[in-house]
Protein backbone atom coordinates (compact mmCIF):
# COMPACT_ATOMS: atom_id res chain seq x y z
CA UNK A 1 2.31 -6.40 -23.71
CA UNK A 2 -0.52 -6.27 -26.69
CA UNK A 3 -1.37 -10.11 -26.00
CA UNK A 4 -2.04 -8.99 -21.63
CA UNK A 5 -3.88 -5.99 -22.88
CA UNK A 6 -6.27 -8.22 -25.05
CA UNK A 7 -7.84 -10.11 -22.08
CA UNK A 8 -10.91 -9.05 -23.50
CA UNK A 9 -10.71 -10.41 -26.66
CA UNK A 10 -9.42 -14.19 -25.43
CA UNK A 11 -5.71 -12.68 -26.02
CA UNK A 12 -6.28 -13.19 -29.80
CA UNK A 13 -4.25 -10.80 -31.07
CA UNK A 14 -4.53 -11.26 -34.79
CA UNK A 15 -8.74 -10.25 -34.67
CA UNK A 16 -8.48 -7.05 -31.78
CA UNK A 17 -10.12 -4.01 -32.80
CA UNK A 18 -9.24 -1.75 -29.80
CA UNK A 19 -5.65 -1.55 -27.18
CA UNK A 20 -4.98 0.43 -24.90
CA UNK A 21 -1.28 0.91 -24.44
CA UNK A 22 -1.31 4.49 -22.46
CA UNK A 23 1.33 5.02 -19.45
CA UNK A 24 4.06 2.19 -20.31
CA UNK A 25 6.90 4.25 -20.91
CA UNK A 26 7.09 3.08 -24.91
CA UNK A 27 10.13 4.43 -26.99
CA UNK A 28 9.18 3.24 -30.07
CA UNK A 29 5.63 2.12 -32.22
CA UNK A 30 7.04 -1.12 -33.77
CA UNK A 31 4.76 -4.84 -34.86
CA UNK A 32 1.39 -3.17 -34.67
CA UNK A 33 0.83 -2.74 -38.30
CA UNK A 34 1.67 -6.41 -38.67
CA UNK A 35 0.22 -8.15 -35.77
CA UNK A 36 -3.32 -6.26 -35.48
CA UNK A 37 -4.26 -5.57 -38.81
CA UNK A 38 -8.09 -4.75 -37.93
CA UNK A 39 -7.34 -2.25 -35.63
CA UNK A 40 -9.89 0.46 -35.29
CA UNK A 41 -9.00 2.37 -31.59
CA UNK A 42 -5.60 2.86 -30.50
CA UNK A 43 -4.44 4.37 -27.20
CA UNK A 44 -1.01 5.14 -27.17
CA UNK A 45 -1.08 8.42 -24.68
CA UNK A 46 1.52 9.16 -22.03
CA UNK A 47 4.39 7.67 -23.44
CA UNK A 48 7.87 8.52 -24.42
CA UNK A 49 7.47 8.01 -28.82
CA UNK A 50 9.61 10.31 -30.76
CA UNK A 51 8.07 8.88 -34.72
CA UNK A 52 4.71 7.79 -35.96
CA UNK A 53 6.28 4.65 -37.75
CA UNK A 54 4.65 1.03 -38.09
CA UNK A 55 1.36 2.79 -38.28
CA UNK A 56 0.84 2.88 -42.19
CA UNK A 57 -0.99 -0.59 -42.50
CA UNK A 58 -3.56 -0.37 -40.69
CA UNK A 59 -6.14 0.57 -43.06
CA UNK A 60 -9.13 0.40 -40.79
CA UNK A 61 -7.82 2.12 -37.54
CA UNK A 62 -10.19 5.46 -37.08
CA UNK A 63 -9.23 6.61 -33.94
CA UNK A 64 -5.45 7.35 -32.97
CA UNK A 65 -4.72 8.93 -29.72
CA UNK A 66 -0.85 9.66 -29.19
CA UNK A 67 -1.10 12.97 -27.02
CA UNK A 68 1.94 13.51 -24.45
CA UNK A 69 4.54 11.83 -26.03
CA UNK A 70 7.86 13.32 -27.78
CA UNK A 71 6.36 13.80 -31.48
CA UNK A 72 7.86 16.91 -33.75
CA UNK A 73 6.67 15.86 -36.89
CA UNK A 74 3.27 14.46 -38.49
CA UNK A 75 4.49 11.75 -40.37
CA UNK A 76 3.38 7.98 -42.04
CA UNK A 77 -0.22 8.16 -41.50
CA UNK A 78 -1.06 8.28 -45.27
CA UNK A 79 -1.72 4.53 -45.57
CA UNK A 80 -4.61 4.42 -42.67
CA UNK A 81 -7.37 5.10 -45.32
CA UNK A 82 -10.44 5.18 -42.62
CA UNK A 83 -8.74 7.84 -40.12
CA UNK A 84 -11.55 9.63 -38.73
CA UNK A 85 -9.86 11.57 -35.53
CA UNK A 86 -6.12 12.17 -34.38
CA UNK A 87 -5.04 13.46 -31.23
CA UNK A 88 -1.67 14.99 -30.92
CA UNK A 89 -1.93 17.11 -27.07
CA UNK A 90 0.77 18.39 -26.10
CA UNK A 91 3.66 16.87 -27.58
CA UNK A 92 6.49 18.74 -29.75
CA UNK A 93 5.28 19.42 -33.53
CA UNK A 94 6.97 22.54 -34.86
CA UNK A 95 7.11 21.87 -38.08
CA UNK A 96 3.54 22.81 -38.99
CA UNK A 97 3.66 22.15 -42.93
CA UNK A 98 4.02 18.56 -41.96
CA UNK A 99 0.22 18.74 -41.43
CA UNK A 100 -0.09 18.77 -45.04
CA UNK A 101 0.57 14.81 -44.91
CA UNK A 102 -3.17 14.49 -43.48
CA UNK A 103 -4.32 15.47 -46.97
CA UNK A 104 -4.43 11.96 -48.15
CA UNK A 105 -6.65 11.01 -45.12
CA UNK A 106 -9.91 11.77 -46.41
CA UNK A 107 -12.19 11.00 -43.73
CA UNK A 108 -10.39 12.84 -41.06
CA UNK A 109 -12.73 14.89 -39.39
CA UNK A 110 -11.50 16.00 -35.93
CA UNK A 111 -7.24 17.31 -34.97
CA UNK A 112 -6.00 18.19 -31.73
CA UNK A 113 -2.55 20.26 -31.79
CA UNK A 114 -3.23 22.03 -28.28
CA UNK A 115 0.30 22.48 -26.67
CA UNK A 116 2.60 21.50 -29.56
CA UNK A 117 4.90 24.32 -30.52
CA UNK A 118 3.26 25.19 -33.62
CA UNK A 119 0.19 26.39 -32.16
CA UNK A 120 1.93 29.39 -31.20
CA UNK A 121 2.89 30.43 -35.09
CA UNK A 122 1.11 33.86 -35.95
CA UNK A 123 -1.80 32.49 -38.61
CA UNK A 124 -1.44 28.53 -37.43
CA UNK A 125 -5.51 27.83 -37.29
CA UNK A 126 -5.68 29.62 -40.92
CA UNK A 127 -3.06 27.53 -42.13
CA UNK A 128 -4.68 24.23 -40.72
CA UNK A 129 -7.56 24.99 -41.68
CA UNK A 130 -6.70 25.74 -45.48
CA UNK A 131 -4.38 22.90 -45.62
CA UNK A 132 -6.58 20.06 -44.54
CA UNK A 133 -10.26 21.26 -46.42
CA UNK A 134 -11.75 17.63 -45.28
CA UNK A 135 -11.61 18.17 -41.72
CA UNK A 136 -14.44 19.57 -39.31
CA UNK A 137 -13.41 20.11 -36.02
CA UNK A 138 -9.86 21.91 -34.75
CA UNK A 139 -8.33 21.32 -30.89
CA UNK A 140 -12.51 21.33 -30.46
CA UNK A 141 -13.85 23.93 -32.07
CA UNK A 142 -16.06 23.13 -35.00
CA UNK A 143 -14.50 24.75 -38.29
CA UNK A 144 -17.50 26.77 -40.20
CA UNK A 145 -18.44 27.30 -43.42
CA UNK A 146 -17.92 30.85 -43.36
CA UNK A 147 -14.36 30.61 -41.66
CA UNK A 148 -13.27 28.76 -44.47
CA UNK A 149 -14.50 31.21 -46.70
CA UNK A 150 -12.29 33.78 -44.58
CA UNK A 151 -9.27 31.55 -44.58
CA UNK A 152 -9.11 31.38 -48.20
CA UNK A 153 -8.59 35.54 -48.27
CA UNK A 154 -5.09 36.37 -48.07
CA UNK A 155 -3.53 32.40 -48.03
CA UNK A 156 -0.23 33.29 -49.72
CA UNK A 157 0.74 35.38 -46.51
CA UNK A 158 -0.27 33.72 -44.27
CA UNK A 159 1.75 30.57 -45.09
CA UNK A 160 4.70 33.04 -46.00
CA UNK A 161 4.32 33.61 -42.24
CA UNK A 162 3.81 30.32 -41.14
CA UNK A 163 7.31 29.01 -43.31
CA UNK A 164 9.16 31.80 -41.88
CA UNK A 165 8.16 30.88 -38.08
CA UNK A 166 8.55 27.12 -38.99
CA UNK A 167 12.30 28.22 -39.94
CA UNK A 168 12.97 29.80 -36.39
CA UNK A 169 12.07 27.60 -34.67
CA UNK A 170 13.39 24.83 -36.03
CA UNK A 171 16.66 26.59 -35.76
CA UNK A 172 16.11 27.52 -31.84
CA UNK A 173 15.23 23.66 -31.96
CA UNK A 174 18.44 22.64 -33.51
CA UNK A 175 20.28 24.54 -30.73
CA UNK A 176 18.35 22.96 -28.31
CA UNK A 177 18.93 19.49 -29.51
CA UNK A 178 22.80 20.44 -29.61
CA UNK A 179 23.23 21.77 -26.16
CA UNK A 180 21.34 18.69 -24.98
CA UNK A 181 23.83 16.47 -26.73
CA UNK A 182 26.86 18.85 -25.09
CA UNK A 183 25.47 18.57 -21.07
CA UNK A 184 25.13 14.72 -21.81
CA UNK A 185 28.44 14.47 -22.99
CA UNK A 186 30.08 16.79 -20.34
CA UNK A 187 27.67 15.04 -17.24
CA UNK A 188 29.40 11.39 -19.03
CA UNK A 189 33.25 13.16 -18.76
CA UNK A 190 33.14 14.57 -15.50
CA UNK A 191 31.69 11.43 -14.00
CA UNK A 192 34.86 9.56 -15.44
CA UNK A 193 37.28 12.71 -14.39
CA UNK A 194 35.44 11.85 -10.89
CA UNK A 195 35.72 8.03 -10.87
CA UNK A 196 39.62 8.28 -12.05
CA UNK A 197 41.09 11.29 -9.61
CA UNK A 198 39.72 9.22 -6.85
CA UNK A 199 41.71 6.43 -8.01
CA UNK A 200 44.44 8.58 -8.71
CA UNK A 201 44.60 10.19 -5.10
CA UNK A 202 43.83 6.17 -3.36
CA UNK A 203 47.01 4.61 -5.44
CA UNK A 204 49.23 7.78 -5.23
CA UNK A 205 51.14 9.50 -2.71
CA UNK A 206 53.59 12.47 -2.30
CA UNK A 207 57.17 12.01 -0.13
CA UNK A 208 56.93 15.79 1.21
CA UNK A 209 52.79 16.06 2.04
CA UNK A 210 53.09 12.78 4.71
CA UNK A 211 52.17 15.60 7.46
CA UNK A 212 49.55 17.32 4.99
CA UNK A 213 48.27 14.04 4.30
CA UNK A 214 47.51 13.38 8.02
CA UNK A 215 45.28 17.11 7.79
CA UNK A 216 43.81 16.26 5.46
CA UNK A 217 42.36 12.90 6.29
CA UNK A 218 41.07 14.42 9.59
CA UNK A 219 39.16 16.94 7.68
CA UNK A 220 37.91 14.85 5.62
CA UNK A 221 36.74 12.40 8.65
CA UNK A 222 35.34 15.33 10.21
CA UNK A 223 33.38 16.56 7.20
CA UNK A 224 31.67 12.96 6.96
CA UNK A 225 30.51 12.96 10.20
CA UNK A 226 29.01 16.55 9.66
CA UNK A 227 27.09 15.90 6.31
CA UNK A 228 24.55 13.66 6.22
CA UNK A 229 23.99 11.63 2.69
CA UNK A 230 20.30 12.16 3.54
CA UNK A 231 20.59 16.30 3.30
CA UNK A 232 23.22 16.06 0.08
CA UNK A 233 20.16 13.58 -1.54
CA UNK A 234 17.52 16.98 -0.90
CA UNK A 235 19.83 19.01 -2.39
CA UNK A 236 20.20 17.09 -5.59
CA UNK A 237 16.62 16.62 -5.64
CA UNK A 238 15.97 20.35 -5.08
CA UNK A 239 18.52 21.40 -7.57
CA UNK A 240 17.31 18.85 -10.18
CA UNK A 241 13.41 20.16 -9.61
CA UNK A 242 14.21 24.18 -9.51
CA UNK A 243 16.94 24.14 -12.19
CA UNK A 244 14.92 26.42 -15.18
CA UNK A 245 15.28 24.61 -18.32
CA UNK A 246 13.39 24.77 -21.44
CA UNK A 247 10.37 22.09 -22.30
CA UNK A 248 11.88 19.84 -25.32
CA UNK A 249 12.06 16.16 -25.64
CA UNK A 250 14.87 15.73 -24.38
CA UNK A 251 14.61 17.33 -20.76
CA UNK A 252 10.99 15.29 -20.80
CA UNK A 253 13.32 12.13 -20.99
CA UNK A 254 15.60 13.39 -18.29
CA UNK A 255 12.52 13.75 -16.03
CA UNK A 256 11.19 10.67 -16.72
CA UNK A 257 14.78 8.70 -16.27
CA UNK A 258 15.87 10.67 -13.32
CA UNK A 259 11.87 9.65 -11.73
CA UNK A 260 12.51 6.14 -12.44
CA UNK A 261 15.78 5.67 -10.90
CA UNK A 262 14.44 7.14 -7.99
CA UNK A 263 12.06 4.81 -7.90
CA UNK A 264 14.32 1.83 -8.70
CA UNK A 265 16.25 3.20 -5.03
CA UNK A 266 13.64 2.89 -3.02
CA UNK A 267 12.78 -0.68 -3.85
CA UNK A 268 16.05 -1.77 -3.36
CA UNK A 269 16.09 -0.31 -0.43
CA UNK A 270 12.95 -1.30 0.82
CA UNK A 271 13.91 -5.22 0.19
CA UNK A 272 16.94 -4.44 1.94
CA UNK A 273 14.96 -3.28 4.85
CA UNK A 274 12.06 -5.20 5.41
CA UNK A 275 12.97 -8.34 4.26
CA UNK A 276 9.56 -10.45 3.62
CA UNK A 277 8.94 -12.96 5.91
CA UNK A 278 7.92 -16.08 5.47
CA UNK A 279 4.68 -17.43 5.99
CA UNK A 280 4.12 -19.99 8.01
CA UNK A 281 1.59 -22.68 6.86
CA UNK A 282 1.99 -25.46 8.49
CA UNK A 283 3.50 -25.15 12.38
CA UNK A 284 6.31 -27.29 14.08
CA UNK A 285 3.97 -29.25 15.49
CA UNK A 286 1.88 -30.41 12.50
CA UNK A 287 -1.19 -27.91 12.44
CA UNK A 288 -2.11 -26.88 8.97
CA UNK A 289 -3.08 -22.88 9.57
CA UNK A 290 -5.47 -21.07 7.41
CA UNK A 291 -4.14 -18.67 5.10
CA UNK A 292 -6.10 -15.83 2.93
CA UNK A 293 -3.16 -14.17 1.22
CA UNK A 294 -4.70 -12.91 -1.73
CA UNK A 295 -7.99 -12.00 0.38
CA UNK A 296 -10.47 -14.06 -1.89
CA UNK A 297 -13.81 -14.36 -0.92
CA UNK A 298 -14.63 -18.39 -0.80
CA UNK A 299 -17.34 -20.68 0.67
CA UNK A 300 -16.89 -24.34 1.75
CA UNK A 301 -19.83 -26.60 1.60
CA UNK A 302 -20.28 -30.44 2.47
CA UNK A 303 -22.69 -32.01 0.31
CA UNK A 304 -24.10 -35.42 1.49
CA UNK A 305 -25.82 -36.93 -1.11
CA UNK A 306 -22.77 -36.80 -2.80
CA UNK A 307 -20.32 -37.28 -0.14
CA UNK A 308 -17.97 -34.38 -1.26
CA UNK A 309 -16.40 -31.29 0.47
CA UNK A 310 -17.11 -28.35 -2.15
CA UNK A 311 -14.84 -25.22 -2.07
CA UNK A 312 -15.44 -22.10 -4.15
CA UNK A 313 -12.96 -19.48 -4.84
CA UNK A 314 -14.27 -16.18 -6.12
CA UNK A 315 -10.70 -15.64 -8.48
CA UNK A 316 -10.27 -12.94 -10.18
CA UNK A 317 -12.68 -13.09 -13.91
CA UNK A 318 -10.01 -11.80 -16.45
CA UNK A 319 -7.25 -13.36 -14.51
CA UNK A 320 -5.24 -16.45 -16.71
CA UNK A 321 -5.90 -19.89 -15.78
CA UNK A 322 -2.34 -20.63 -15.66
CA UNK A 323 -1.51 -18.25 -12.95
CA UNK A 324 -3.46 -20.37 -10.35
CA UNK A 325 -1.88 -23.87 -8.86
CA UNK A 326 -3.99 -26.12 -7.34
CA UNK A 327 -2.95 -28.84 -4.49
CA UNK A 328 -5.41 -30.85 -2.80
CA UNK A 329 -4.59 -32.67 0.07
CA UNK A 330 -5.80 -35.21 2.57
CA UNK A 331 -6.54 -32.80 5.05
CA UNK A 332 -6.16 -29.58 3.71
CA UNK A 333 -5.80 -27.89 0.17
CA UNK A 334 -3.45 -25.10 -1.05
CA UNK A 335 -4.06 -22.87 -3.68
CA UNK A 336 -2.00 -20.46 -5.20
CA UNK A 337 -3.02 -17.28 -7.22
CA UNK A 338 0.13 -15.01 -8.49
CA UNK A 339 2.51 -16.23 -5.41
CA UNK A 340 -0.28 -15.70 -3.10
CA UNK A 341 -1.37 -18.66 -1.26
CA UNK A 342 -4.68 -19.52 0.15
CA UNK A 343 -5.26 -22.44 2.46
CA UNK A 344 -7.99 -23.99 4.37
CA UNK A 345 -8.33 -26.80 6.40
CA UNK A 346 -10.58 -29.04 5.30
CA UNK A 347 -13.52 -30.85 8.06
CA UNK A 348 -12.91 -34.24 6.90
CA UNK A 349 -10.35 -36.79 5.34
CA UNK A 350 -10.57 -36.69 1.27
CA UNK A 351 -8.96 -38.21 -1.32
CA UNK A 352 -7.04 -35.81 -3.19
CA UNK A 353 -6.91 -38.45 -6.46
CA UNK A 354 -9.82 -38.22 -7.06
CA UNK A 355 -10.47 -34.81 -6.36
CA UNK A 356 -11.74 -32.25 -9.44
CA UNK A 357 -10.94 -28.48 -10.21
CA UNK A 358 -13.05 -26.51 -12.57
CA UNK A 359 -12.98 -22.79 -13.28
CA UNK A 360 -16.60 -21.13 -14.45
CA UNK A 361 -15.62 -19.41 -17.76
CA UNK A 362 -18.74 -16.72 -16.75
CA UNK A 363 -17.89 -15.75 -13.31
CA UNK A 364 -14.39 -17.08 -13.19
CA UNK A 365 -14.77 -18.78 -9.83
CA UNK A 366 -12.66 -21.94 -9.32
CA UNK A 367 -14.73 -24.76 -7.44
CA UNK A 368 -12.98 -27.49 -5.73
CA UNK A 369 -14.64 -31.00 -5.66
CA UNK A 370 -13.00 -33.39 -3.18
CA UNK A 371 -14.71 -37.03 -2.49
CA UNK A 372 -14.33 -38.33 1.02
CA UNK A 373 -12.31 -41.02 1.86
CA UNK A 374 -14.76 -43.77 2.81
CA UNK A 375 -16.77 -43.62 5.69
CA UNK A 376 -16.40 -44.63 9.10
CA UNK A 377 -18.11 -47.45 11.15
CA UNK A 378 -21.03 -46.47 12.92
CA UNK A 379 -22.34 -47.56 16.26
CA UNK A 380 -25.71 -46.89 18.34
CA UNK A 381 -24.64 -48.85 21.62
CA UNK A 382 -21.28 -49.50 23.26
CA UNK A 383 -20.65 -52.96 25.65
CA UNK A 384 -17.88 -52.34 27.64
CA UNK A 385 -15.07 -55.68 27.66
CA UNK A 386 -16.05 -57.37 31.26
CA UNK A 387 -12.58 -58.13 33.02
CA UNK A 388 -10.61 -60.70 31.99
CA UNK A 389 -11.47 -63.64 34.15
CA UNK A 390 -10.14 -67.41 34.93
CA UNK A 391 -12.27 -69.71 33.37
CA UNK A 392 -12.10 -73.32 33.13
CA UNK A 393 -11.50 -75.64 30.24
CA UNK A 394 -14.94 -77.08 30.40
CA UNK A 395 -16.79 -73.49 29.96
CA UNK A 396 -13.97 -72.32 27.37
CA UNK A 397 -14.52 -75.19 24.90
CA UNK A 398 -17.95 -75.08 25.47
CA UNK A 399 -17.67 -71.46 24.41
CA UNK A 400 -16.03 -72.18 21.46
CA UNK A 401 -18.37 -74.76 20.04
CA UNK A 402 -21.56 -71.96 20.72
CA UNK A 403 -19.10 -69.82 18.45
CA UNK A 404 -18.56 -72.14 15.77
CA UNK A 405 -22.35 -72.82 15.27
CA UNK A 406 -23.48 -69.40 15.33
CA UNK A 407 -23.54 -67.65 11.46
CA UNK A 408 -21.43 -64.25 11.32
CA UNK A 409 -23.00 -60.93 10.60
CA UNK A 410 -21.15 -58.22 8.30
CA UNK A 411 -20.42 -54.99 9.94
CA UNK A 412 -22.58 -52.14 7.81
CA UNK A 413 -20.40 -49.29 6.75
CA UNK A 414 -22.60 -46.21 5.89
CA UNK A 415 -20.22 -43.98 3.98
CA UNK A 416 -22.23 -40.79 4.04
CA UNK A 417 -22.14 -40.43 7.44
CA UNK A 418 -19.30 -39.94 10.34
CA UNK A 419 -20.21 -43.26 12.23
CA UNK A 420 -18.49 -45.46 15.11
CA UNK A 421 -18.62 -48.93 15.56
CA UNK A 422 -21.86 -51.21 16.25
CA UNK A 423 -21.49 -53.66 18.73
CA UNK A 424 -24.68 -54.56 19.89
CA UNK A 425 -25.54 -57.09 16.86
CA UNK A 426 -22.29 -58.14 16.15
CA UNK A 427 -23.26 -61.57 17.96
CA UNK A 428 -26.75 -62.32 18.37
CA UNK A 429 -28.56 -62.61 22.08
CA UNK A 430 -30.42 -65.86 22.82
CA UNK A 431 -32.86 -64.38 24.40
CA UNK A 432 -34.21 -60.91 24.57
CA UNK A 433 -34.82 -60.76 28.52
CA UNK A 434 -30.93 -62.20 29.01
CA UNK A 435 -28.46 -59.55 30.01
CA UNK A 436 -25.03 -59.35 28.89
CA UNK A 437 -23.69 -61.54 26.30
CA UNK A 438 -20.87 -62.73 28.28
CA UNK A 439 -23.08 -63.11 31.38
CA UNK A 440 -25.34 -64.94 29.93
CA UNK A 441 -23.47 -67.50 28.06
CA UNK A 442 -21.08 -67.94 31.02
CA UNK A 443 -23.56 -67.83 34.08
CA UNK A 444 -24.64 -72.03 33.81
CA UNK A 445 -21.34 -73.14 33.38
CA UNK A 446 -20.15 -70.99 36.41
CA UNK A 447 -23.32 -72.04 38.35
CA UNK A 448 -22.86 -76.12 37.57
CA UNK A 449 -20.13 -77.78 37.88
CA UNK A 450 -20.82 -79.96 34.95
CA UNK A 451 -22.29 -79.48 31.81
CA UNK A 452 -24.06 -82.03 29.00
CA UNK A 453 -20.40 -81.07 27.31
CA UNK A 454 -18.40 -81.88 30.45
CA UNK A 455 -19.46 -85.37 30.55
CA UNK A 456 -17.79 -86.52 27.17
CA UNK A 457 -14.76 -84.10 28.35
CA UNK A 458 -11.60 -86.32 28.17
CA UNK A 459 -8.93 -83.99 29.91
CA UNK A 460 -5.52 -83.87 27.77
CA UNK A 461 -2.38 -82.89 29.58
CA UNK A 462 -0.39 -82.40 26.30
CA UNK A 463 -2.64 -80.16 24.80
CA UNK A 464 -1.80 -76.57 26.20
CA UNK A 465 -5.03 -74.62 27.73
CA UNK A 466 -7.29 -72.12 25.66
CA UNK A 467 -5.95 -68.72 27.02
């Protein structure tokens, strides 16, 4: 919890000067004074702490802030030397002498008390006041020099006061604390007098109450149709709510407990009503959808010069690098943030090996780099293939000994560019004004009967013909 609080500092733990740890339902104050020894601000608010323990070691904390929480005595703060303000709202401190512990903090200049117990003692700002002669300000109101003047008239009563109030109350407390104790222990007893009589009444049964028994199961079918579960649910809650009871720790736990259970219900029960579909990325068929789950905003570039597809993802700046997967493929890539997938299809084959991710340590952006795979063949004119037609032997070989001469040319692959194949200088013309290639070349032997290559022909039946 202290290391996901200290995004801000690189989760370095050992060097943090400030945490905030208000509103996570802490029982106990345990590590701090060992793991965070430069602590200076500490939020600890709106939490469930009964001590001030594991505090005493942090000598250069100056601000401690532990208001709404279960605290009844001031206790263990004598060891943070550079204490400058404390703020105890509204928690449980009755025993006001225990104040007299802040004596050793020196440079304590500013106490909150408001709605703790003791601030209701006849003479408790007097008593404060006298007791702690380094500090300025009290639940905000500046202490002047001529009220401490006033406060030192008449101290000896007013702490005779004070101690007998202190002793009241700690014995109303004590009551309190025992009665608690009692309804836990009777809720606990009844639940297992409960849980065994129906037991009891499912594995037992009487030889002269068959007939009674019979009654009594109709009733009992007709009182669960009549009551709903829903209404006896509102009546426990209402009861729970408008039952008076008196403001001590331990009803503040009860609260809390009986608002997190509650709490706990409803998410079961909402996964066992809406089960969570699953998405669908890529259909039946083969189509890779899109997918925004996390709702990111992101831009998708091509960059030529390069020939790359570029895709930036605006995550999250103080989110961990090791929350986000990465997967990069052919024609799509797939990244996942926290179980939330994004996907997009990409406009061109890549190759995922050679593919780069890299997150900006500034903006926290993660920008895909993804080569393409090769280019394609590129063509400015296409020939259609004339029909296949019967030719004889004399043109054929003829034919092939034009081919034989003639030097091949290498087909040009631009790889920045989506190209087709080039078939108009794949073979070159002999002449400019000819037409077709095929045409041309087989136009004189089609014309003539003979040829200069005919005449030195010798026909061989045992050699099959050129197909």
């Amino acid at each position: 919890m202290v290391r996901r609080r200290a995004e801000h500092n690189e989760c370095e733990i050992f060097s943090l000067e400030e945490v905030s740890l208000h509103q996570q339902d802490i029982e106990r104050i345990e590590h701090l004074d060992r793991w965070c020894r430069d602590l200076r601000i500490l939020y600890l608010q709106n939490n469930l702490i009964p001590r001030i323990e594991s505090l005493g070691r942090l000598k250069k904390l100056e601000y401690l802030n532990l208001a709404l929480n279960n605290i009844e005595v001031i206790e263990n703060l004598e060891g943070c030397e550079s204490l400058q303000k404390l703020d105890l709202t509204v928690n449980f401190v009755g025993r006001l002498s225990s104040v007299e512990s802040l004596r050793h903090n020196i440079h304590l200049r500013e106490l909150f008390l408001v709605g703790n117990p003791c601030t209701e003692f006849e003479g408790y700002r007097q008593y404060v006041v006298a007791s702690l002669p380094q500090l300025k300000w009290l639940d905000g109101t500046e202490i002047s020099r001529s009220e401490r003047i006033r406060v030192s008239q008449g101290l000896e009563e007013v702490k005779r006061r004070v101690s007998e109030q202190e002793r009241q109350y700690l014995r109303r407390r004590a009551k309190e604390r025992e009665d608690a104790q009692r309804k836990a222990a009777g809720e606990e007893t009844g639940n297992k007098e409960r849980e065994a009589g129906f037991n009891t009444g499912i594995s037992s049964t009487v030889p002269g109450l068959e007939e009674n028994k019979e009654n009594q199961e109709v009733e009992k079918n007709t009182q669960l149709k009549t009551t709903s579960p829903e209404l006896d649910e509102e009546e426990q809650e209402r009861e729970f709510w408008h039952t008076p009871c008196s403001f001590t720790p331990e009803s503040r736990v009860e609260a809390h407990r009986h608002l997190e259970e509650k709490r706990r219900a409803k998410e079961r029960e909402k996964e066992k009503k809406k089960p969570k579909a699953s998405r669908t990325l890529i259909t039946a068929d083969g189509r890779v959808m899109n997918v925004n789950e996390p709702k990111l905003d992101f831009s998708l570039t091509e960059d030529e010069e390069n020939n790359t597809i570029v895709l930036d993802l605006a995550m999250y700046r103080h989110m961990d690098t090791s929350l986000i997967d990465v997967d990069v493929q052919p024609t799509y890539a797939r990244v996942t943030v926290k179980g939330k997938i994004f996907q997009m299809v990409l406009p061109a084959e890549v190759k995922p090996d050679s593919s780069t991710a890299q997150r900006s340590q500034t903006t926290g952006h993660l920008v895909l780099t993804m080569p393409r795979a090769g280019g394609e063949i590129k063509g400015t004119k296409t020939v259609p293939r004339p029909p296949r037609a019967c030719q004889n032997r004399h043109s054929s070989s003829s034919d092939n000994n034009t081919r034989k001469n003639d030097v091949p040319e290498r087909l040009e692959v631009d790889p920045s560019r989506h190209t087709a194949l080039d078939l108009v200088n794949i073979v070159p013309r002999q002449s400019t004004k000819e037409g077709p290639l095929e045409t041309s070349r087989m136009a004189p032997a089609a014309s003539s009967g003979h040829s200069s290559s005919s005449d030195r022909f010798v026909d061989d039946p045992d050699v099959p013909p050129l197909i």
